[in-house]
PDB file of N, CA and C in Angstrom:
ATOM      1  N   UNK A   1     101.179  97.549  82.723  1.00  0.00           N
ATOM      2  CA  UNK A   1     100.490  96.307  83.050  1.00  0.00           C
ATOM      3  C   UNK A   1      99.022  96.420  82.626  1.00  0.00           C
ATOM      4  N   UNK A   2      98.499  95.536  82.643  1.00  0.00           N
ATOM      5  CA  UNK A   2      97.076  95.238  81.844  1.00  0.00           C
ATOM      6  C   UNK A   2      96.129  94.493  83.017  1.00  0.00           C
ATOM      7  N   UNK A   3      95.845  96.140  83.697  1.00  0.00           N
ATOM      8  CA  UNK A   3      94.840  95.498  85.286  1.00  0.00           C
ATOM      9  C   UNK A   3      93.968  94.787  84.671  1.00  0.00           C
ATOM     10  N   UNK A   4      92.467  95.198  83.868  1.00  0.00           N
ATOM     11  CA  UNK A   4      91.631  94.304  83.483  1.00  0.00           C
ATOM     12  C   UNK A   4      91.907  92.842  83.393  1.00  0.00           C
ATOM     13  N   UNK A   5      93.014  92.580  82.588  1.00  0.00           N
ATOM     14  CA  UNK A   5      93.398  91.610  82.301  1.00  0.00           C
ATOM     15  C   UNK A   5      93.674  90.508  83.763  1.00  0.00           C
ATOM     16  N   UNK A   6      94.769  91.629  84.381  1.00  0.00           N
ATOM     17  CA  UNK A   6      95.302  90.957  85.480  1.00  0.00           C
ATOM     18  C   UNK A   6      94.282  90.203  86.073  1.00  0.00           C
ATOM     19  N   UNK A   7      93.237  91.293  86.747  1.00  0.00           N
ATOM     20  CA  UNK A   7      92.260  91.473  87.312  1.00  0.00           C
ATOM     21  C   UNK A   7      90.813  90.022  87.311  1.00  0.00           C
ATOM     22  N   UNK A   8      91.182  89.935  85.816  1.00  0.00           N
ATOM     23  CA  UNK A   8      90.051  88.629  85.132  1.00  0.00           C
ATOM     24  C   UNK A   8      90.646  87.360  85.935  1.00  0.00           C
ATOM     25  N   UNK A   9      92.607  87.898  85.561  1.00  0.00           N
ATOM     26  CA  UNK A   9      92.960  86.238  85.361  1.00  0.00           C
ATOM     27  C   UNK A   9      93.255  85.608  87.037  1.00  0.00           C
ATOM     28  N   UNK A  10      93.219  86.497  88.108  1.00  0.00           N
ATOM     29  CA  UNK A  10      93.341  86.775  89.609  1.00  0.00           C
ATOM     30  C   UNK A  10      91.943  86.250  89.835  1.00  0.00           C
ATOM     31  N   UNK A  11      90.774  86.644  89.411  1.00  0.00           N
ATOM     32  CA  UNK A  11      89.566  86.332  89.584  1.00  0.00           C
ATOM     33  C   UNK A  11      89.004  84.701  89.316  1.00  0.00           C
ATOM     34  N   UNK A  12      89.197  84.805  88.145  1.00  0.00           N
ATOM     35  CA  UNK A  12      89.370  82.885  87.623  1.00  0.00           C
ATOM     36  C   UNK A  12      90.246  82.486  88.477  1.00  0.00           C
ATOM     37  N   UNK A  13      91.458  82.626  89.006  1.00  0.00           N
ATOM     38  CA  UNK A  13      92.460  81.444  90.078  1.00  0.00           C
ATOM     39  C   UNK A  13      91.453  81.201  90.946  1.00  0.00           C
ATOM     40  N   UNK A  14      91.020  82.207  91.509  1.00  0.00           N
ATOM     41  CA  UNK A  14      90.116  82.259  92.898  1.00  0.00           C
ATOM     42  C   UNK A  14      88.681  81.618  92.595  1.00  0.00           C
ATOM     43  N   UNK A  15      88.209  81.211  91.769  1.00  0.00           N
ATOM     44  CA  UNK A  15      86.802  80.401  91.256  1.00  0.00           C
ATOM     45  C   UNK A  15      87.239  79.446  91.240  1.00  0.00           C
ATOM     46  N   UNK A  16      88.603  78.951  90.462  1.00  0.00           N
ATOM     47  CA  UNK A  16      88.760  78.009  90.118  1.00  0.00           C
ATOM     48  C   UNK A  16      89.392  76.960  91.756  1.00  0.00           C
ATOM     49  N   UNK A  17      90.029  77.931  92.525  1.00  0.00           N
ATOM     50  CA  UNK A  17      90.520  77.439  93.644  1.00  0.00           C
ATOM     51  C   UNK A  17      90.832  78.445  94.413  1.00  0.00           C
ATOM     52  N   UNK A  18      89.577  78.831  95.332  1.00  0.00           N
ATOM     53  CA  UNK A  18      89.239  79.279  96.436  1.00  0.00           C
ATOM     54  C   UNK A  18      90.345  79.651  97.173  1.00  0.00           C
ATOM     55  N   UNK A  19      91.072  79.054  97.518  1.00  0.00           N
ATOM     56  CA  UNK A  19      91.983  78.948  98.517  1.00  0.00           C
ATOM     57  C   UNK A  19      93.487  78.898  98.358  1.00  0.00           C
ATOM     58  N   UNK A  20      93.484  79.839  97.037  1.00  0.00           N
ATOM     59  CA  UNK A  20      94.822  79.623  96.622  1.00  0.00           C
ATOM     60  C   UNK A  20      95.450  81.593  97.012  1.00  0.00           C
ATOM     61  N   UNK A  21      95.662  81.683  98.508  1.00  0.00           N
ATOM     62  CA  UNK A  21      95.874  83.066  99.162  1.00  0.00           C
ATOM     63  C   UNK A  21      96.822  83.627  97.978  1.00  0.00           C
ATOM     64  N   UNK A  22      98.121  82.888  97.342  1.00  0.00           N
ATOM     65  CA  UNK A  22      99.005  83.724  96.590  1.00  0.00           C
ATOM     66  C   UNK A  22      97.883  84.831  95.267  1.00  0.00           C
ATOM     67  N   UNK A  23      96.935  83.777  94.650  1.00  0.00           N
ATOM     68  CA  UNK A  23      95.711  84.974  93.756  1.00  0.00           C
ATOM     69  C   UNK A  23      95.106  85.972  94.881  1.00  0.00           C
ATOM     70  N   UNK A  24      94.631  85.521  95.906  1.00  0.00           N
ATOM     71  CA  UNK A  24      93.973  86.514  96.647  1.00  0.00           C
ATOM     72  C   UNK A  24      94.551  87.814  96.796  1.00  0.00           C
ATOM     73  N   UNK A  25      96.123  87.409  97.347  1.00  0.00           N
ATOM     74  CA  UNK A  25      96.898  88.642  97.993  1.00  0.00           C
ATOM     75  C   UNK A  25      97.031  89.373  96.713  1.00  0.00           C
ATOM     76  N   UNK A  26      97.614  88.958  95.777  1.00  0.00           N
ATOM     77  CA  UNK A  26      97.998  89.894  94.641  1.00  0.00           C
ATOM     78  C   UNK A  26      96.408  90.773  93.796  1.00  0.00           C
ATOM     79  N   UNK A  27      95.329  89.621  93.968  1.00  0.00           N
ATOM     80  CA  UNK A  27      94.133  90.595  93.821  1.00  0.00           C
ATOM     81  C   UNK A  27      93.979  91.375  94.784  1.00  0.00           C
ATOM     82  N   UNK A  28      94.218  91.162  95.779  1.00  0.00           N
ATOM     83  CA  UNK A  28      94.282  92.597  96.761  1.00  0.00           C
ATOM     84  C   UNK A  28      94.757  94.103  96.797  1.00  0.00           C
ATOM     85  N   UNK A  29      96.433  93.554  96.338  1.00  0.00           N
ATOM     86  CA  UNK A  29      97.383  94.766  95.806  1.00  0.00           C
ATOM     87  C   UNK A  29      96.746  95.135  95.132  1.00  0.00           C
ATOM     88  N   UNK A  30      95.892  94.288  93.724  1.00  0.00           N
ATOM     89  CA  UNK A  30      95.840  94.993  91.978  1.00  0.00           C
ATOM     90  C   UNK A  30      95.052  96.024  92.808  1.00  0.00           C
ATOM     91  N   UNK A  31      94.122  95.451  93.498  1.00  0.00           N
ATOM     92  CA  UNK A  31      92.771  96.534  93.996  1.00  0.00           C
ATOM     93  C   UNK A  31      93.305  97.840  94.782  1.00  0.00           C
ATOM     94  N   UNK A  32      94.360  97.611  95.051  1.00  0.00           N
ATOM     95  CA  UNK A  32      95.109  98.978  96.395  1.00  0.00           C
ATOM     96  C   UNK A  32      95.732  99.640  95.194  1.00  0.00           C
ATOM     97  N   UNK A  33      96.147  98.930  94.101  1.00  0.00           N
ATOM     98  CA  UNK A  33      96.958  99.828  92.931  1.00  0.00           C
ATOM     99  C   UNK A  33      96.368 100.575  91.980  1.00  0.00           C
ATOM    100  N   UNK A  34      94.781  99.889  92.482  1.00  0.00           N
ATOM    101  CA  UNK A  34      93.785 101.242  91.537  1.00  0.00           C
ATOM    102  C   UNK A  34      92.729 101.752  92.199  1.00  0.00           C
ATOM    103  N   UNK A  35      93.216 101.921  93.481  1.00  0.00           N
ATOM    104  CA  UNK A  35      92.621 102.418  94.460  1.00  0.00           C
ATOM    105  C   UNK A  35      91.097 102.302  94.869  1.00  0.00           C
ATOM    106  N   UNK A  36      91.329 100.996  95.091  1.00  0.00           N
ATOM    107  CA  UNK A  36      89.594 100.351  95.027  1.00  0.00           C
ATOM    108  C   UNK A  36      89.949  99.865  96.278  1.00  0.00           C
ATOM    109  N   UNK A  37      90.074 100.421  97.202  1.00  0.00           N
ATOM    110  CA  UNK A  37      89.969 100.066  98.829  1.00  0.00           C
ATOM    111  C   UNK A  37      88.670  98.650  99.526  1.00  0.00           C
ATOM    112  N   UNK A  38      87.310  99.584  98.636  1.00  0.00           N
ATOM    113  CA  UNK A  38      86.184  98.404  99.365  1.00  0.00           C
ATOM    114  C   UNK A  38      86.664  96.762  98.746  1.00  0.00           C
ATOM    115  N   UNK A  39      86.896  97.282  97.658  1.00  0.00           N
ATOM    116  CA  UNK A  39      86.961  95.762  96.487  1.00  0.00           C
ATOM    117  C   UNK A  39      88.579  94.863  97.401  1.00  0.00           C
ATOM    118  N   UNK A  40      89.317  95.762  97.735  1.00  0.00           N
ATOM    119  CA  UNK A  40      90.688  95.703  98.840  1.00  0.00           C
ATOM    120  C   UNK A  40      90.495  94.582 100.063  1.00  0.00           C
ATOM    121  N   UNK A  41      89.697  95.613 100.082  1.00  0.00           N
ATOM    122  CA  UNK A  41      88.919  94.822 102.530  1.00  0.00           C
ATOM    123  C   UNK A  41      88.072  93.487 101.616  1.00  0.00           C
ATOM    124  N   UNK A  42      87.343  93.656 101.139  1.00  0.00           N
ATOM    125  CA  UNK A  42      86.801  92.418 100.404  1.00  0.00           C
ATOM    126  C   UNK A  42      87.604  91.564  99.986  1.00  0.00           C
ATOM    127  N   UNK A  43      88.021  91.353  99.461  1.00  0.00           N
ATOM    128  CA  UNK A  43      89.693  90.451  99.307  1.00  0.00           C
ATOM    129  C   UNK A  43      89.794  89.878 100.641  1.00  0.00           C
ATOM    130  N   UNK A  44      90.545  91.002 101.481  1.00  0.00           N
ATOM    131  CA  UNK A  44      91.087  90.906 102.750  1.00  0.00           C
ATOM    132  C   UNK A  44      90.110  89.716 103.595  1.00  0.00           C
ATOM    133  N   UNK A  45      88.705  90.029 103.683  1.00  0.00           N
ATOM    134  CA  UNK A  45      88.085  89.188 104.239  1.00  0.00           C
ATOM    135  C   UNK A  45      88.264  87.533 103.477  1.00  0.00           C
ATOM    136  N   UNK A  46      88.025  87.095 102.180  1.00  0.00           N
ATOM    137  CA  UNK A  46      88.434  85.657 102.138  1.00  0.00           C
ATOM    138  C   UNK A  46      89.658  85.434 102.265  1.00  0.00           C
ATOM    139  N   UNK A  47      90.445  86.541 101.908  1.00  0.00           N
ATOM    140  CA  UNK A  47      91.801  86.122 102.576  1.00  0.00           C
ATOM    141  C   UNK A  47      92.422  85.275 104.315  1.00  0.00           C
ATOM    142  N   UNK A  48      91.593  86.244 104.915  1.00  0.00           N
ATOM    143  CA  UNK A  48      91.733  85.912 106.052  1.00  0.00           C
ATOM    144  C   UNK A  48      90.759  84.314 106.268  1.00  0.00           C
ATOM    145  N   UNK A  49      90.443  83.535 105.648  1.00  0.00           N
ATOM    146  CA  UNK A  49      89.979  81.957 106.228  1.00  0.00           C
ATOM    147  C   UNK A  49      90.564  81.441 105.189  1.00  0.00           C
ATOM    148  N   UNK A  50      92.055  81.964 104.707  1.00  0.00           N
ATOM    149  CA  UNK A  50      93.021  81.110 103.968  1.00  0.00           C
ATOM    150  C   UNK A  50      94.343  81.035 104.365  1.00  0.00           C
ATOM    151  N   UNK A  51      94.545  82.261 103.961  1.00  0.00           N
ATOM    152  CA  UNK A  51      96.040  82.902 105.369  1.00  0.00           C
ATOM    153  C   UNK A  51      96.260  83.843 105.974  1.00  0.00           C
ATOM    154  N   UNK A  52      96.585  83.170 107.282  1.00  0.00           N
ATOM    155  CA  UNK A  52      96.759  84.595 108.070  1.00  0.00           C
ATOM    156  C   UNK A  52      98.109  85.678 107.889  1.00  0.00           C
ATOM    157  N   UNK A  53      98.883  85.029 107.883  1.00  0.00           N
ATOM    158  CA  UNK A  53      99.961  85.608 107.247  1.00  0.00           C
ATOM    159  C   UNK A  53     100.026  86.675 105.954  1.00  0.00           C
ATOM    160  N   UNK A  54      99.202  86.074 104.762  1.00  0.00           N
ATOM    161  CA  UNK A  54      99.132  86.868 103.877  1.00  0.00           C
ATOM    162  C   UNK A  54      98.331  88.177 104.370  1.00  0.00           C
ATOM    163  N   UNK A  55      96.948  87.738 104.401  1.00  0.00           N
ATOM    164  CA  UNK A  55      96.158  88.558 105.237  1.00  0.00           C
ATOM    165  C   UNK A  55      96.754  89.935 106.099  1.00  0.00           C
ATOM    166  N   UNK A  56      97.167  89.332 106.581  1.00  0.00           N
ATOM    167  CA  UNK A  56      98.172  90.687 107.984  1.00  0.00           C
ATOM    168  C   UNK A  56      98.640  91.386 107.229  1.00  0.00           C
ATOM    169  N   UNK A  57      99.723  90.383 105.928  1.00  0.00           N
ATOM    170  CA  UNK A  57     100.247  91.471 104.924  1.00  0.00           C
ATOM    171  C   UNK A  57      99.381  92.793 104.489  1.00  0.00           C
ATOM    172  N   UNK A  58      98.395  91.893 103.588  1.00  0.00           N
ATOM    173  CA  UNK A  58      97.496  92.967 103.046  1.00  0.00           C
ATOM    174  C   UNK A  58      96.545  93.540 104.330  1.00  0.00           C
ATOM    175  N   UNK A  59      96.203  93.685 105.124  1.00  0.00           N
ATOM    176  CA  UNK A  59      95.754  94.394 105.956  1.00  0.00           C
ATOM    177  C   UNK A  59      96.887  96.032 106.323  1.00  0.00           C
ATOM    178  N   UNK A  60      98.035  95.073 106.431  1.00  0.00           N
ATOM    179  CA  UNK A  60      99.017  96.268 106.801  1.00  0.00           C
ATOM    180  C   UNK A  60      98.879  97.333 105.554  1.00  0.00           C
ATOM    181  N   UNK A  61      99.334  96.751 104.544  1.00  0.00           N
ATOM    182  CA  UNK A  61      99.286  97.507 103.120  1.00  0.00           C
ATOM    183  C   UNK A  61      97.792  98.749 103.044  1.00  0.00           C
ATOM    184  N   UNK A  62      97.126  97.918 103.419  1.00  0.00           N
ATOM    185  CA  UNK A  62      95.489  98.762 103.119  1.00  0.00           C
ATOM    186  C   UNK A  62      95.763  99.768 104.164  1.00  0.00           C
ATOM    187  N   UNK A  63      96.166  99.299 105.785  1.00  0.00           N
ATOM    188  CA  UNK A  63      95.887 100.655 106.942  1.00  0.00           C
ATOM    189  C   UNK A  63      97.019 101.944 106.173  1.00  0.00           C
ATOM    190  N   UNK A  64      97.891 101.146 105.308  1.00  0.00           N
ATOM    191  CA  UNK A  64      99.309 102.004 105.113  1.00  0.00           C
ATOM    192  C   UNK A  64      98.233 102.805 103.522  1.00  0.00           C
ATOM    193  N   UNK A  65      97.712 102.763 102.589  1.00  0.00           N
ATOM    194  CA  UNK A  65      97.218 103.170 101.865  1.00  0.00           C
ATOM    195  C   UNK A  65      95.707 104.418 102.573  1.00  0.00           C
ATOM    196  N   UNK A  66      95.019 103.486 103.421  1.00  0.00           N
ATOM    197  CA  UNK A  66      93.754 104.925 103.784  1.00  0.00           C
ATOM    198  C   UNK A  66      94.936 105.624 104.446  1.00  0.00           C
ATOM    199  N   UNK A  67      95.609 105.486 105.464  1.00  0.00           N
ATOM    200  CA  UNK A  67      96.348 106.591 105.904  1.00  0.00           C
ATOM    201  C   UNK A  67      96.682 108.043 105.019  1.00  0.00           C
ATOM    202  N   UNK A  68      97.275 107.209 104.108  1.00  0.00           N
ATOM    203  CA  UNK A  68      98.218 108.102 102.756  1.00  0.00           C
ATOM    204  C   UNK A  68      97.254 108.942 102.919  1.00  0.00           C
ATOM    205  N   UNK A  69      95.412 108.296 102.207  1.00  0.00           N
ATOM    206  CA  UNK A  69      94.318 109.689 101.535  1.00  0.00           C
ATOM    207  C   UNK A  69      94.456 110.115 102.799  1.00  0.00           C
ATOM    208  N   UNK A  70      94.026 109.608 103.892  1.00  0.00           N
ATOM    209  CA  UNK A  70      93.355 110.764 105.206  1.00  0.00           C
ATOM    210  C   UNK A  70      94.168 111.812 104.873  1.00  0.00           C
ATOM    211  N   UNK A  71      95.939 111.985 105.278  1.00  0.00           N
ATOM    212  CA  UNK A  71      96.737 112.601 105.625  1.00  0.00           C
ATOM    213  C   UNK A  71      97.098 113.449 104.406  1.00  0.00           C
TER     214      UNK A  71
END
């Protein structure tokens, strides 16, 4: 896959429409899949005053990822 790419075109949804949680969440993952945790919780936060649902998702995902490094 072609993160940069991904990464641009996840970024433009979200300029272009704020509030569209399905770009958010998956910019969230891209960020947990290249282990960019802060860039992650950042996500997580506009996520959360779009959906809560998604949100919880990626929240769970992120506690389930720092775990992994701590341990």
């Amino acid at each position: 896959m072609k993160w940069n790419a991904a990464e641009a075109a996840y970024k433009e949804a979200v300029s272009v429409w704020p509030g569209n949680s399905d770009a958010l969440l998956e910019l969230g993952y891209l960020y947990l899949d290249k282990n960019k945790i802060d860039e992650a919780q950042q996500t997580l936060s506009k996520l959360r005053s779009v959906s809560a649902a998604d949100a919880s998702e990626l929240l769970a995902e992120i506690t389930k990822r720092k775990n992994a490094i701590a341990h």
